[in-house]
C-alpha atoms as a PDB file:
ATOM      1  CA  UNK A   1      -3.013  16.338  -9.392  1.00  0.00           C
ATOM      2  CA  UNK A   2      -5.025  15.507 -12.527  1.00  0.00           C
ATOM      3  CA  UNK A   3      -7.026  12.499 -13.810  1.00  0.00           C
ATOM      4  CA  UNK A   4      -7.479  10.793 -16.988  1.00  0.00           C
ATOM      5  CA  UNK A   5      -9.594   7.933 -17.990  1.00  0.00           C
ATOM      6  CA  UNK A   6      -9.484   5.030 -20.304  1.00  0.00           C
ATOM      7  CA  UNK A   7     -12.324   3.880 -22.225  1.00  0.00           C
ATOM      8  CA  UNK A   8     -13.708   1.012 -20.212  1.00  0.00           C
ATOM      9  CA  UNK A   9     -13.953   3.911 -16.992  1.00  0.00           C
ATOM     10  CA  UNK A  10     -15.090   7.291 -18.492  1.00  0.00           C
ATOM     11  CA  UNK A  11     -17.830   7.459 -15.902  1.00  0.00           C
ATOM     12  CA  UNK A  12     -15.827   6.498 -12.745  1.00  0.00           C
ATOM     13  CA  UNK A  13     -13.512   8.612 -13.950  1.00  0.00           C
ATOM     14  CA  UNK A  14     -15.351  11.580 -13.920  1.00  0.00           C
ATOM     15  CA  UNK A  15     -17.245  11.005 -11.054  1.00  0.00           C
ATOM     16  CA  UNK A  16     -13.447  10.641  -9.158  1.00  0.00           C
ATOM     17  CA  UNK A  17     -13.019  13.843 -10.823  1.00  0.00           C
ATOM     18  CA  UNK A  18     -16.421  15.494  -9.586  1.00  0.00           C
ATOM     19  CA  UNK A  19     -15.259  14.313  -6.019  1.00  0.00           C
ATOM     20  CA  UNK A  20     -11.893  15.186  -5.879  1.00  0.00           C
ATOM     21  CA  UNK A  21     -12.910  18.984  -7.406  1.00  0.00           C
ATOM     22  CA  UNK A  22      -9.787  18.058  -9.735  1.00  0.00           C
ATOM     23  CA  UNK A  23      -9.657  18.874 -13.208  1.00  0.00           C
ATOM     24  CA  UNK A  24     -10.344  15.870 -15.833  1.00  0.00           C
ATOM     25  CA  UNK A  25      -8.072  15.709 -18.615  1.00  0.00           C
ATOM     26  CA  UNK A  26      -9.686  15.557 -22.124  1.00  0.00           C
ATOM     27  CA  UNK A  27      -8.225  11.936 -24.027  1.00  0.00           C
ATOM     28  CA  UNK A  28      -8.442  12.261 -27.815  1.00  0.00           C
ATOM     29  CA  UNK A  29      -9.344   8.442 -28.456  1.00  0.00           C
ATOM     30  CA  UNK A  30      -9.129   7.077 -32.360  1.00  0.00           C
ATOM     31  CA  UNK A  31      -8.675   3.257 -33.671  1.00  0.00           C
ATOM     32  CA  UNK A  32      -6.699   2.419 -37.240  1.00  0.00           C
ATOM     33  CA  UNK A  33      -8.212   0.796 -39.885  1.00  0.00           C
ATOM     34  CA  UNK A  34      -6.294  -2.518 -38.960  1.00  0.00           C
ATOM     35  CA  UNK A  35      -7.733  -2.745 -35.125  1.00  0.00           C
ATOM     36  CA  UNK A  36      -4.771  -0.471 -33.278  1.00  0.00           C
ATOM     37  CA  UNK A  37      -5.478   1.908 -31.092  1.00  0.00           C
ATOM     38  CA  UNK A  38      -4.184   5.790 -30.768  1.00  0.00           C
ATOM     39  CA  UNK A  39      -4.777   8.099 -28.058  1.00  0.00           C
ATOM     40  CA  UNK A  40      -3.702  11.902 -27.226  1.00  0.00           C
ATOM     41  CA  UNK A  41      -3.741  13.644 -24.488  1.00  0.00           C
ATOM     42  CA  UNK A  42      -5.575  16.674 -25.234  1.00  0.00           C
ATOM     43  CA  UNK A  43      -3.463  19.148 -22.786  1.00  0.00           C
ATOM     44  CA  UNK A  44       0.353  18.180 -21.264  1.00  0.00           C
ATOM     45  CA  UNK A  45       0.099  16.110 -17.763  1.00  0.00           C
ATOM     46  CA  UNK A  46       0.514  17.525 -14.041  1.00  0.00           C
ATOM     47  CA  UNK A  47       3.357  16.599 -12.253  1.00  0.00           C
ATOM     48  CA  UNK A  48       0.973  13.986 -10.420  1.00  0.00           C
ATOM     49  CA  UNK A  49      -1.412  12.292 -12.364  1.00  0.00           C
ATOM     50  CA  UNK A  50      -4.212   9.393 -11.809  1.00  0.00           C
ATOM     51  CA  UNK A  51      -4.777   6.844 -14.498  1.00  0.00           C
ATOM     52  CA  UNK A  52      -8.125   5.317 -14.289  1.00  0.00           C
ATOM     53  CA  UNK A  53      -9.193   2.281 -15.865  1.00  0.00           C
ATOM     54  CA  UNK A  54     -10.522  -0.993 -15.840  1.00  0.00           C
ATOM     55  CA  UNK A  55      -9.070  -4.336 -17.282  1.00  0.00           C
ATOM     56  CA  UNK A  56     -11.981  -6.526 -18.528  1.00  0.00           C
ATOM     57  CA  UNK A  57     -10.687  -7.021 -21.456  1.00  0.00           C
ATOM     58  CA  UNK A  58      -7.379  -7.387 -23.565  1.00  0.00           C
ATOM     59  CA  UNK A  59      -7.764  -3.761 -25.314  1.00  0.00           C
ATOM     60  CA  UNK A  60      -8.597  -2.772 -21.700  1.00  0.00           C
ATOM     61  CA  UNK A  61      -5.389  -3.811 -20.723  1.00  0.00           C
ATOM     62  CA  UNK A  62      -3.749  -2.437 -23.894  1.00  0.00           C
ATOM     63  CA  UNK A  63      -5.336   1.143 -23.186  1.00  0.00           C
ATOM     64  CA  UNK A  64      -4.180   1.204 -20.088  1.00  0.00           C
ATOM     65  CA  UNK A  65      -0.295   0.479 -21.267  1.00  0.00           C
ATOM     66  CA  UNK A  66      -1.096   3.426 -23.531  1.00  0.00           C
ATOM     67  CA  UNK A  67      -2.255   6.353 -21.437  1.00  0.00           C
ATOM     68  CA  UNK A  68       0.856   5.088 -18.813  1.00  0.00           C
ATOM     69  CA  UNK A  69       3.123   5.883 -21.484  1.00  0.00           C
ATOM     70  CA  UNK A  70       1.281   8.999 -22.240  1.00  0.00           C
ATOM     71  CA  UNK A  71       1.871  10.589 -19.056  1.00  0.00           C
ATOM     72  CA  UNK A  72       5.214   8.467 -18.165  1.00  0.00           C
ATOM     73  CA  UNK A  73       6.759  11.870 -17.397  1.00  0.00           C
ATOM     74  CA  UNK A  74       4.693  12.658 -14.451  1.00  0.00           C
ATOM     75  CA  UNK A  75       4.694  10.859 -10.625  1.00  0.00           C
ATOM     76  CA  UNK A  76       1.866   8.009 -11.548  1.00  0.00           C
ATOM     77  CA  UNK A  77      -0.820   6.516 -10.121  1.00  0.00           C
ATOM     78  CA  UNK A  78      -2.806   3.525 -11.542  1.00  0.00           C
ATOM     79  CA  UNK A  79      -6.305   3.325 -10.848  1.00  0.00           C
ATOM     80  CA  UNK A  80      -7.587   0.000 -11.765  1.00  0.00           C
ATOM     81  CA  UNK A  81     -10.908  -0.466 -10.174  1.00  0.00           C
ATOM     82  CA  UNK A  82     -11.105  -4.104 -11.917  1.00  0.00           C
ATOM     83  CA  UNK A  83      -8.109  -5.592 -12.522  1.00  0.00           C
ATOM     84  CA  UNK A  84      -8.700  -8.826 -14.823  1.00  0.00           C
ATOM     85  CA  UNK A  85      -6.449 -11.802 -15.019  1.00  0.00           C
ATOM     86  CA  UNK A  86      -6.108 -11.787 -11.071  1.00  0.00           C
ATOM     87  CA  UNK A  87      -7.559 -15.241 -10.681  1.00  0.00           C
ATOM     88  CA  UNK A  88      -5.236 -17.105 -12.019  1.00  0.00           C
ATOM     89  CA  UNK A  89      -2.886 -15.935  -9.770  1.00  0.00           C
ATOM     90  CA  UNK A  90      -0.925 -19.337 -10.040  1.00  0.00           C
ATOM     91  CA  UNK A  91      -0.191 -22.502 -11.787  1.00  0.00           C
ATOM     92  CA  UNK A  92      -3.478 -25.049 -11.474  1.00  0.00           C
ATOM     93  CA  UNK A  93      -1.493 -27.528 -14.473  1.00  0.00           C
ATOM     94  CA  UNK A  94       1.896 -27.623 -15.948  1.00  0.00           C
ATOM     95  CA  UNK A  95       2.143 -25.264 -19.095  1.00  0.00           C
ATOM     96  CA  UNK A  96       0.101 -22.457 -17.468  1.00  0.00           C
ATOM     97  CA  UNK A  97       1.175 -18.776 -16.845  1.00  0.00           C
ATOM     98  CA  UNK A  98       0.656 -16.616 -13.531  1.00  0.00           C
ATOM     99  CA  UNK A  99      -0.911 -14.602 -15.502  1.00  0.00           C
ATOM    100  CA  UNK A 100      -1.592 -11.960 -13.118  1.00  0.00           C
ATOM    101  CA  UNK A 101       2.512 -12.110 -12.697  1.00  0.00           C
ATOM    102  CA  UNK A 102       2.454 -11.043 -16.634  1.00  0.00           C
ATOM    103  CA  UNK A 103      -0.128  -8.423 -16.356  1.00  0.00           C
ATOM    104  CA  UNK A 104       0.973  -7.168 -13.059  1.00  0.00           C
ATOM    105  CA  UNK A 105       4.700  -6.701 -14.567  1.00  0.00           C
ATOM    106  CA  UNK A 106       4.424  -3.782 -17.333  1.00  0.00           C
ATOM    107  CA  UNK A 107       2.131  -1.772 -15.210  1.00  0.00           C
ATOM    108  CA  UNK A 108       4.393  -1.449 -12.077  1.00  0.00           C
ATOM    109  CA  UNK A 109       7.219  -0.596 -14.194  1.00  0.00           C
ATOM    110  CA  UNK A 110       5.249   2.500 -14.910  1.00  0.00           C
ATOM    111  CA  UNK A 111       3.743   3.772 -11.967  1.00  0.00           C
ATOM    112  CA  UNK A 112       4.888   4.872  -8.763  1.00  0.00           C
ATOM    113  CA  UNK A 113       1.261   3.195  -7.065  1.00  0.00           C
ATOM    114  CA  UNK A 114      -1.041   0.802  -7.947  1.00  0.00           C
ATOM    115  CA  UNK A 115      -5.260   1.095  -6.885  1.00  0.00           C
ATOM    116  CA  UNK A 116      -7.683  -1.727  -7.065  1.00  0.00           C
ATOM    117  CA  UNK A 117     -10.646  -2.396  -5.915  1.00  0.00           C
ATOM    118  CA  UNK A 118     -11.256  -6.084  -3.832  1.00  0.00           C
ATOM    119  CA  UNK A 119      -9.047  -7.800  -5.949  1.00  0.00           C
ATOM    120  CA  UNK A 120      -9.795 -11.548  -6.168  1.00  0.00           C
ATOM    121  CA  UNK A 121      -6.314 -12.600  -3.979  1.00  0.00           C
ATOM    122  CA  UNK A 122      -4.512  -9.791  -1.841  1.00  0.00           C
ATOM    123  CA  UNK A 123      -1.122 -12.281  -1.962  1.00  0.00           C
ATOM    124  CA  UNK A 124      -0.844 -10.640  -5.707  1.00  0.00           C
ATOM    125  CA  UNK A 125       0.686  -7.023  -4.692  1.00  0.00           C
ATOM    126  CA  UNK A 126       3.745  -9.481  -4.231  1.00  0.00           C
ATOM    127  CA  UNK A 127       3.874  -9.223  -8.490  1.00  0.00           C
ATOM    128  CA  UNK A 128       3.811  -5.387  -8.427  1.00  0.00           C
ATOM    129  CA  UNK A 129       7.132  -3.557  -7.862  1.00  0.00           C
ATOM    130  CA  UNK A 130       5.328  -0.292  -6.801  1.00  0.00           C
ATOM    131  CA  UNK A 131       2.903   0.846  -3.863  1.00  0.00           C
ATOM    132  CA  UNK A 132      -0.028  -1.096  -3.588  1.00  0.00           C
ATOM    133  CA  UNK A 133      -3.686  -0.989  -2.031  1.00  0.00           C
ATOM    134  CA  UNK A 134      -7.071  -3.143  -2.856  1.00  0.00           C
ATOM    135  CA  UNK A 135      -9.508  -0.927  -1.351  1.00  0.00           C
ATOM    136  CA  UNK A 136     -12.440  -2.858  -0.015  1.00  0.00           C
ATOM    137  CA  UNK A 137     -16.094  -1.765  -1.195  1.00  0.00           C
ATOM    138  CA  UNK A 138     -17.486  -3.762   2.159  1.00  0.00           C
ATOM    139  CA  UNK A 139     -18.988   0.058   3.443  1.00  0.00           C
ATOM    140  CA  UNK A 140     -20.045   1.289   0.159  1.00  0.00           C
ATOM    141  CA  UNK A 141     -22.472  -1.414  -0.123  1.00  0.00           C
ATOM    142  CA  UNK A 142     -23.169  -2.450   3.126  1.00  0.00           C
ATOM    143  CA  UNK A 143     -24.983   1.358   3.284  1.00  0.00           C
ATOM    144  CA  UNK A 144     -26.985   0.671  -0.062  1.00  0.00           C
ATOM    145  CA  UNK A 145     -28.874  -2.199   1.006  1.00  0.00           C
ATOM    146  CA  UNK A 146     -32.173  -1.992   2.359  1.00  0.00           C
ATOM    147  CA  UNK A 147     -33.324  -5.381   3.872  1.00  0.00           C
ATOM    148  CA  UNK A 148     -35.931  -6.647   6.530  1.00  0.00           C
ATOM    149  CA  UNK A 149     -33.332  -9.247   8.698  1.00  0.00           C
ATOM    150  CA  UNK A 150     -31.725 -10.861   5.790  1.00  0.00           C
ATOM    151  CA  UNK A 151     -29.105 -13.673   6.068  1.00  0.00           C
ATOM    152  CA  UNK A 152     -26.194 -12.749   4.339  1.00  0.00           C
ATOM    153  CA  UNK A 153     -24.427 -15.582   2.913  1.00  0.00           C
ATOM    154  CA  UNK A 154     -20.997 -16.100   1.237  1.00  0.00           C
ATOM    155  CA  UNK A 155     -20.452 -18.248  -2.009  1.00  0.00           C
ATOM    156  CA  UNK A 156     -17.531 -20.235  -0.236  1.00  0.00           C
ATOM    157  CA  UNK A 157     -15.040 -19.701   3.194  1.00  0.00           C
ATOM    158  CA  UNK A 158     -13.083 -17.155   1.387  1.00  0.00           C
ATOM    159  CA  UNK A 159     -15.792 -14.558   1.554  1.00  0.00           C
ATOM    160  CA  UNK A 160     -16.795 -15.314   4.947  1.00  0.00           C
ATOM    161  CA  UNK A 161     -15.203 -12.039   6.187  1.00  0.00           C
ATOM    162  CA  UNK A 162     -16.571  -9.853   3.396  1.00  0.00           C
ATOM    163  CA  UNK A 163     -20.514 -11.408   4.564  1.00  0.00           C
ATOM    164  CA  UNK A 164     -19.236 -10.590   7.954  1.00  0.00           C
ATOM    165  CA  UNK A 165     -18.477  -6.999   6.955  1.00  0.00           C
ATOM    166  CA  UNK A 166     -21.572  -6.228   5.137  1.00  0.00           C
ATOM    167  CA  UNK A 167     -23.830  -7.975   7.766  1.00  0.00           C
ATOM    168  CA  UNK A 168     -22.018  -6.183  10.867  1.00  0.00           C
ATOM    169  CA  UNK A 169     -23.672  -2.920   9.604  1.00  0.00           C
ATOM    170  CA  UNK A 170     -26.918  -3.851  10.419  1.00  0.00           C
ATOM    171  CA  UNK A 171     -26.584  -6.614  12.561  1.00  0.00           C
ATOM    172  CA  UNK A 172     -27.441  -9.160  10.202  1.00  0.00           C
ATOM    173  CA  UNK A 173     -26.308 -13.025  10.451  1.00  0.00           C
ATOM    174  CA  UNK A 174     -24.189 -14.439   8.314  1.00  0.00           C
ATOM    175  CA  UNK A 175     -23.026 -17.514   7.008  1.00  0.00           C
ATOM    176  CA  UNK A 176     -21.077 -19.593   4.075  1.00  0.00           C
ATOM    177  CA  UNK A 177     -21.719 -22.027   1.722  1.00  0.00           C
ATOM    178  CA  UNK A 178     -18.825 -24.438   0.469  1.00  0.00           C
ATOM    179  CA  UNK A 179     -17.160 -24.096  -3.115  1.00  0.00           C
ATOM    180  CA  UNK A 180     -14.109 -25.785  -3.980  1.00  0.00           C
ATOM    181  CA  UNK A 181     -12.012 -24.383  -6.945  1.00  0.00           C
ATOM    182  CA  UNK A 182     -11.476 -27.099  -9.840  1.00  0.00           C
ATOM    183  CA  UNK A 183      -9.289 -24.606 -12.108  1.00  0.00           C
ATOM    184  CA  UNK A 184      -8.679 -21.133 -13.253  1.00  0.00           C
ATOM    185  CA  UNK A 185     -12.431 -20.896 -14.906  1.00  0.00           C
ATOM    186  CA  UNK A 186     -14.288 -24.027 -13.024  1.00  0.00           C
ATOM    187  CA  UNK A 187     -15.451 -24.416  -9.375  1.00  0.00           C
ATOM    188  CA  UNK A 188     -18.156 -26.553  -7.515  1.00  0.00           C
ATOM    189  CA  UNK A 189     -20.087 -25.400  -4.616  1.00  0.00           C
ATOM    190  CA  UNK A 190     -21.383 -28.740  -2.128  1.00  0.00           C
ATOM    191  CA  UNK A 191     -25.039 -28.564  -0.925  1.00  0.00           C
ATOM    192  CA  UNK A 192     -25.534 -27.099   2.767  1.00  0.00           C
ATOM    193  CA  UNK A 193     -28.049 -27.116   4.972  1.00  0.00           C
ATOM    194  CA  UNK A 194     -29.034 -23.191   5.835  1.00  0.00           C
ATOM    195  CA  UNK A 195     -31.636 -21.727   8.246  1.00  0.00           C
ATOM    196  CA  UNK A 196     -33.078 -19.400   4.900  1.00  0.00           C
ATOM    197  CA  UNK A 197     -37.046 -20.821   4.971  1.00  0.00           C
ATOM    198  CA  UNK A 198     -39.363 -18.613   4.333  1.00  0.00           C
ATOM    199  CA  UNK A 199     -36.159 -15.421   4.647  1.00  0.00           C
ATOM    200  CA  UNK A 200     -34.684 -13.434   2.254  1.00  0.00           C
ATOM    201  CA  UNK A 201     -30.898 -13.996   1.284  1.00  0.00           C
ATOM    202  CA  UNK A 202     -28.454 -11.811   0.495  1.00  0.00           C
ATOM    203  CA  UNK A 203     -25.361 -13.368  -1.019  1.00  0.00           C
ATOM    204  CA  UNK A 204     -22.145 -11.337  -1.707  1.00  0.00           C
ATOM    205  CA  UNK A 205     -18.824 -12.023  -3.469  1.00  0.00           C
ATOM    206  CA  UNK A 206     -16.243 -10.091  -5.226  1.00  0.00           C
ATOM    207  CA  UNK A 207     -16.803 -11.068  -8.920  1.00  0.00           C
ATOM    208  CA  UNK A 208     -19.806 -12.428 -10.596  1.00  0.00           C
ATOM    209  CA  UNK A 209     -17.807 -13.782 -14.065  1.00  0.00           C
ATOM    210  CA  UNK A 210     -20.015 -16.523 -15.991  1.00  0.00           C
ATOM    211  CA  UNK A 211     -22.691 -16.817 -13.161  1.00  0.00           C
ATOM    212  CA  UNK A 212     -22.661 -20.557 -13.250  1.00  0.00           C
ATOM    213  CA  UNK A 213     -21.747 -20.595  -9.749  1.00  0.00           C
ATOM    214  CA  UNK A 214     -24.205 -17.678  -8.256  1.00  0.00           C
ATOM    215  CA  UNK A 215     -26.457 -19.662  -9.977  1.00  0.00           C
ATOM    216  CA  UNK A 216     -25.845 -22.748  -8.332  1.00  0.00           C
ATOM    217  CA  UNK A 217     -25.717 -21.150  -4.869  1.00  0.00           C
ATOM    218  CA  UNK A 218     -29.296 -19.002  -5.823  1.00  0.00           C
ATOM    219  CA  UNK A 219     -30.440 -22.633  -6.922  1.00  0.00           C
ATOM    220  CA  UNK A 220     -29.464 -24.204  -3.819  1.00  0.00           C
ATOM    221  CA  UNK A 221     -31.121 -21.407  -1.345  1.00  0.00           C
ATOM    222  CA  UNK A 222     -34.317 -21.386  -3.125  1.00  0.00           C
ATOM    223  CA  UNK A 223     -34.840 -24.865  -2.629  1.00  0.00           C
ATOM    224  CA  UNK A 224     -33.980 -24.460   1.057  1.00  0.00           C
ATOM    225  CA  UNK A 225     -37.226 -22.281   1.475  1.00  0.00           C
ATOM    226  CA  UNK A 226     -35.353 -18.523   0.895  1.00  0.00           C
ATOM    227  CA  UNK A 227     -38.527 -16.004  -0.315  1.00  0.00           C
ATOM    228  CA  UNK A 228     -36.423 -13.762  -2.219  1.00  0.00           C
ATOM    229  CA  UNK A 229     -32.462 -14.123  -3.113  1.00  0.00           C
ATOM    230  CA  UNK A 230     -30.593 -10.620  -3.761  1.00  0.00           C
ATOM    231  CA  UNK A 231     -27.276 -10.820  -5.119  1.00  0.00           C
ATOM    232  CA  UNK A 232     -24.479  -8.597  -4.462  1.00  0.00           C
ATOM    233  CA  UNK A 233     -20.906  -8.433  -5.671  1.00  0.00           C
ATOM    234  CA  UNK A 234     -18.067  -5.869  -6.271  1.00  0.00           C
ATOM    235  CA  UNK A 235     -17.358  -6.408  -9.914  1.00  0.00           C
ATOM    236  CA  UNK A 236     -20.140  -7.124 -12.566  1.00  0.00           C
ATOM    237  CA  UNK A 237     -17.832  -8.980 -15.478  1.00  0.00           C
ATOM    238  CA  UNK A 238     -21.286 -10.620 -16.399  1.00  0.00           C
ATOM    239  CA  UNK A 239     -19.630 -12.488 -19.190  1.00  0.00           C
ATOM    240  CA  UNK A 240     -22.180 -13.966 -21.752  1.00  0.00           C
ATOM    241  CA  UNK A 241     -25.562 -14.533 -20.745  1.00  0.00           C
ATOM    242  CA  UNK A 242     -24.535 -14.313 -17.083  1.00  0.00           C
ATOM    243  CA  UNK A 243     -27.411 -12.056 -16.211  1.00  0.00           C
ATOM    244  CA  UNK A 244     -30.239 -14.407 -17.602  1.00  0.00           C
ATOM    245  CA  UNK A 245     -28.569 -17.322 -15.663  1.00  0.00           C
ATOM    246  CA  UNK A 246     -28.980 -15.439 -12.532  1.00  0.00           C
ATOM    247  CA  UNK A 247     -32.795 -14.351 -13.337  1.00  0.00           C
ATOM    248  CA  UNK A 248     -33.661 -17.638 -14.387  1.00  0.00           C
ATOM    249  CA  UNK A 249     -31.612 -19.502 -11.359  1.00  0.00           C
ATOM    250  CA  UNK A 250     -34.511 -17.634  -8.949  1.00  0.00           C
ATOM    251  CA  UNK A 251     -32.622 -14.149  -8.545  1.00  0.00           C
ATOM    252  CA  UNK A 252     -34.618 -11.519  -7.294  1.00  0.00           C
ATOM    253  CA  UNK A 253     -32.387  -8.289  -7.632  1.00  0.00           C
ATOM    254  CA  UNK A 254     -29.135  -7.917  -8.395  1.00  0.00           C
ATOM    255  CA  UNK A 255     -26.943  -4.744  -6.672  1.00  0.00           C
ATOM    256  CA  UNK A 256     -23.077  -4.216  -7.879  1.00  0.00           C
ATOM    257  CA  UNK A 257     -20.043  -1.755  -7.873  1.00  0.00           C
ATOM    258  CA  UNK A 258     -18.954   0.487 -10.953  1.00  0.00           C
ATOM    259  CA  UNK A 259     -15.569  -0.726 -11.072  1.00  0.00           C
ATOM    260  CA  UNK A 260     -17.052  -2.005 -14.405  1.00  0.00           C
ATOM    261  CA  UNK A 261     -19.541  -0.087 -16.237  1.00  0.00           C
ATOM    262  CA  UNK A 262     -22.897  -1.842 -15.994  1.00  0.00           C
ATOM    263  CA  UNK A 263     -27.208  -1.692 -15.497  1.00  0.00           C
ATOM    264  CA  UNK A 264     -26.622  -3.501 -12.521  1.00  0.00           C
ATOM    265  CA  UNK A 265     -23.709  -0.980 -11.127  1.00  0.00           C
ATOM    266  CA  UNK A 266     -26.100   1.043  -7.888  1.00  0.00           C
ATOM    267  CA  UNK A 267     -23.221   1.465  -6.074  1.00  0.00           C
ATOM    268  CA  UNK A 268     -20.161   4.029  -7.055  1.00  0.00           C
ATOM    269  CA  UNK A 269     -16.932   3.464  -5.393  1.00  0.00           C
ATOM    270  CA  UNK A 270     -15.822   6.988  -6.256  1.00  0.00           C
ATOM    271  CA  UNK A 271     -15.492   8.297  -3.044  1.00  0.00           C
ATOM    272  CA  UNK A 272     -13.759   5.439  -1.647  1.00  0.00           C
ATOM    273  CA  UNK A 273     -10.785   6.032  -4.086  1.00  0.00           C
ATOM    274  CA  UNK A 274     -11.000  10.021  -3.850  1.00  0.00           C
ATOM    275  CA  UNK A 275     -10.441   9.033   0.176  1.00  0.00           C
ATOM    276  CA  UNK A 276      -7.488   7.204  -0.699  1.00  0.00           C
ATOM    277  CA  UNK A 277      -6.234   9.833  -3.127  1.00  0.00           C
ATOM    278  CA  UNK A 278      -6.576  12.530  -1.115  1.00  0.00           C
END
């Protein structure tokens, strides 16, 4: 077995690599004048090879189509430790796409299993014609965190069982706030009444996109009494000026995955996928 990595997960990558004690296969990495890209392998594929990469964005997703091609001779596994376009993983008005169904389509027709990490809806795998597994990052974070009797709080009912997770480790309590999805991109979270005065709050999800509603939610527990409000999610997309939304909403410290490559990703999910490689 041998890995490669696209562009948006060098670091991952390697550190899979580095866990594994599996060679990591040089990628030769150019883009033409008019925006295309070009890859080469820089030595031929194993007969079993992981792909690693993240899908934040559409050249993400093209990359990835590229170095599955590249090795499309060899017994494939796709690593996608982020895999964008999963939450619209159905029609919310006439006209729209599944576009997860789209996305989820050329991949499996190239891979003999398919890796993610938390994806947003498990129901997907039903779009991938191949093995697949969302690995859940509940331990690898649940160990980082450092609190004095925090409440751990999820964003809506959804992520009840993920606050459960995280909390069980220490023997935290837990609870959820309410959020109702609007569309695709939009959702509203209703005020509740928590027992957070004068506590800290830990709050975990799977994505933080925008931040509009973490910041709502932060908003809403720091003018229930919470001291501090810590913020914790599997996949930074941090889209815009997500990060100063989050600061400004009353955020105290903010603790994520490297699925995606950021200065808030403490946590490395590397050995959970070497476990699952292995």
């Amino acid at each position: 077995m041998k890995i490669v990595c696209g562009k948006a997960s060098q670091h991952l990558g390697s550190k899979v690599a580095d866990e594994m004690d599996i060679e990591l296969l040089k990628v030769d990495y150019r883009t033409f004048p008019d925006g295309e890209q070009y890859l080469k392998l820089e030595s031929m594929p194993d007969e079993e090879m992981v792909v690693v990469q993240s899908v934040t964005s559409d050249r993400d997703f093209v990359n990835l189509l590229l170095l599955l091609d590249a090795v499309n001779e060899s017994d494939v596994t796709a690593v996608v430790p982020y895999m964008g376009y999963s939450r619209q993983d159905q029609r919310f008005e006439v006209g729209e796409p599944v576009s997860i169904r789209a996305i989820a389509n050329p991949i499996s027709r190239q891979v003999e299993r398919f890796i993610t990490i938390d994806i947003h809806n498990p129901g997907v795998s039903e779009y991938f014609d191949c093995d697949f597994k969302s690995l859940m990052a509940f331990n690898q974070m649940a160990e980082y965190l450092e609190l004095e009797d925090p409440v751990v709080v999820a964003p809506d009912e959804g992520a009840v069982e993920r606050a459960r997770s995280v909390a069980s480790v220490h023997g935290w309590e837990y609870d959820h706030l309410v959020k109702t999805r609007i569309s695709g991109d939009e959702v509203e979270i209703k005020p509740k009444n928590l027992e957070v005065d004068g506590r800290e709050v830990l709050i975990v999800d799977d994505i933080i996109a925008t931040g509009g509603t973490m910041s709502q939610a932060i908003g809403m527990l720091v003018e229930q009494g919470a001291s501090d409000v810590i913020v914790s999610a599997t996949h930074p997309v941090l889209a815009g000026n997500a990060l100063q939304k989050l600061y400004a909403a009353g955020c105290t410290d903010i603790i994520c995955t490297d699925t995606i490559e950021k200065s808030v990703s403490k946590v490395s999910v590397a050995p959970l996928i070497a476990d699952e490689l292995r």
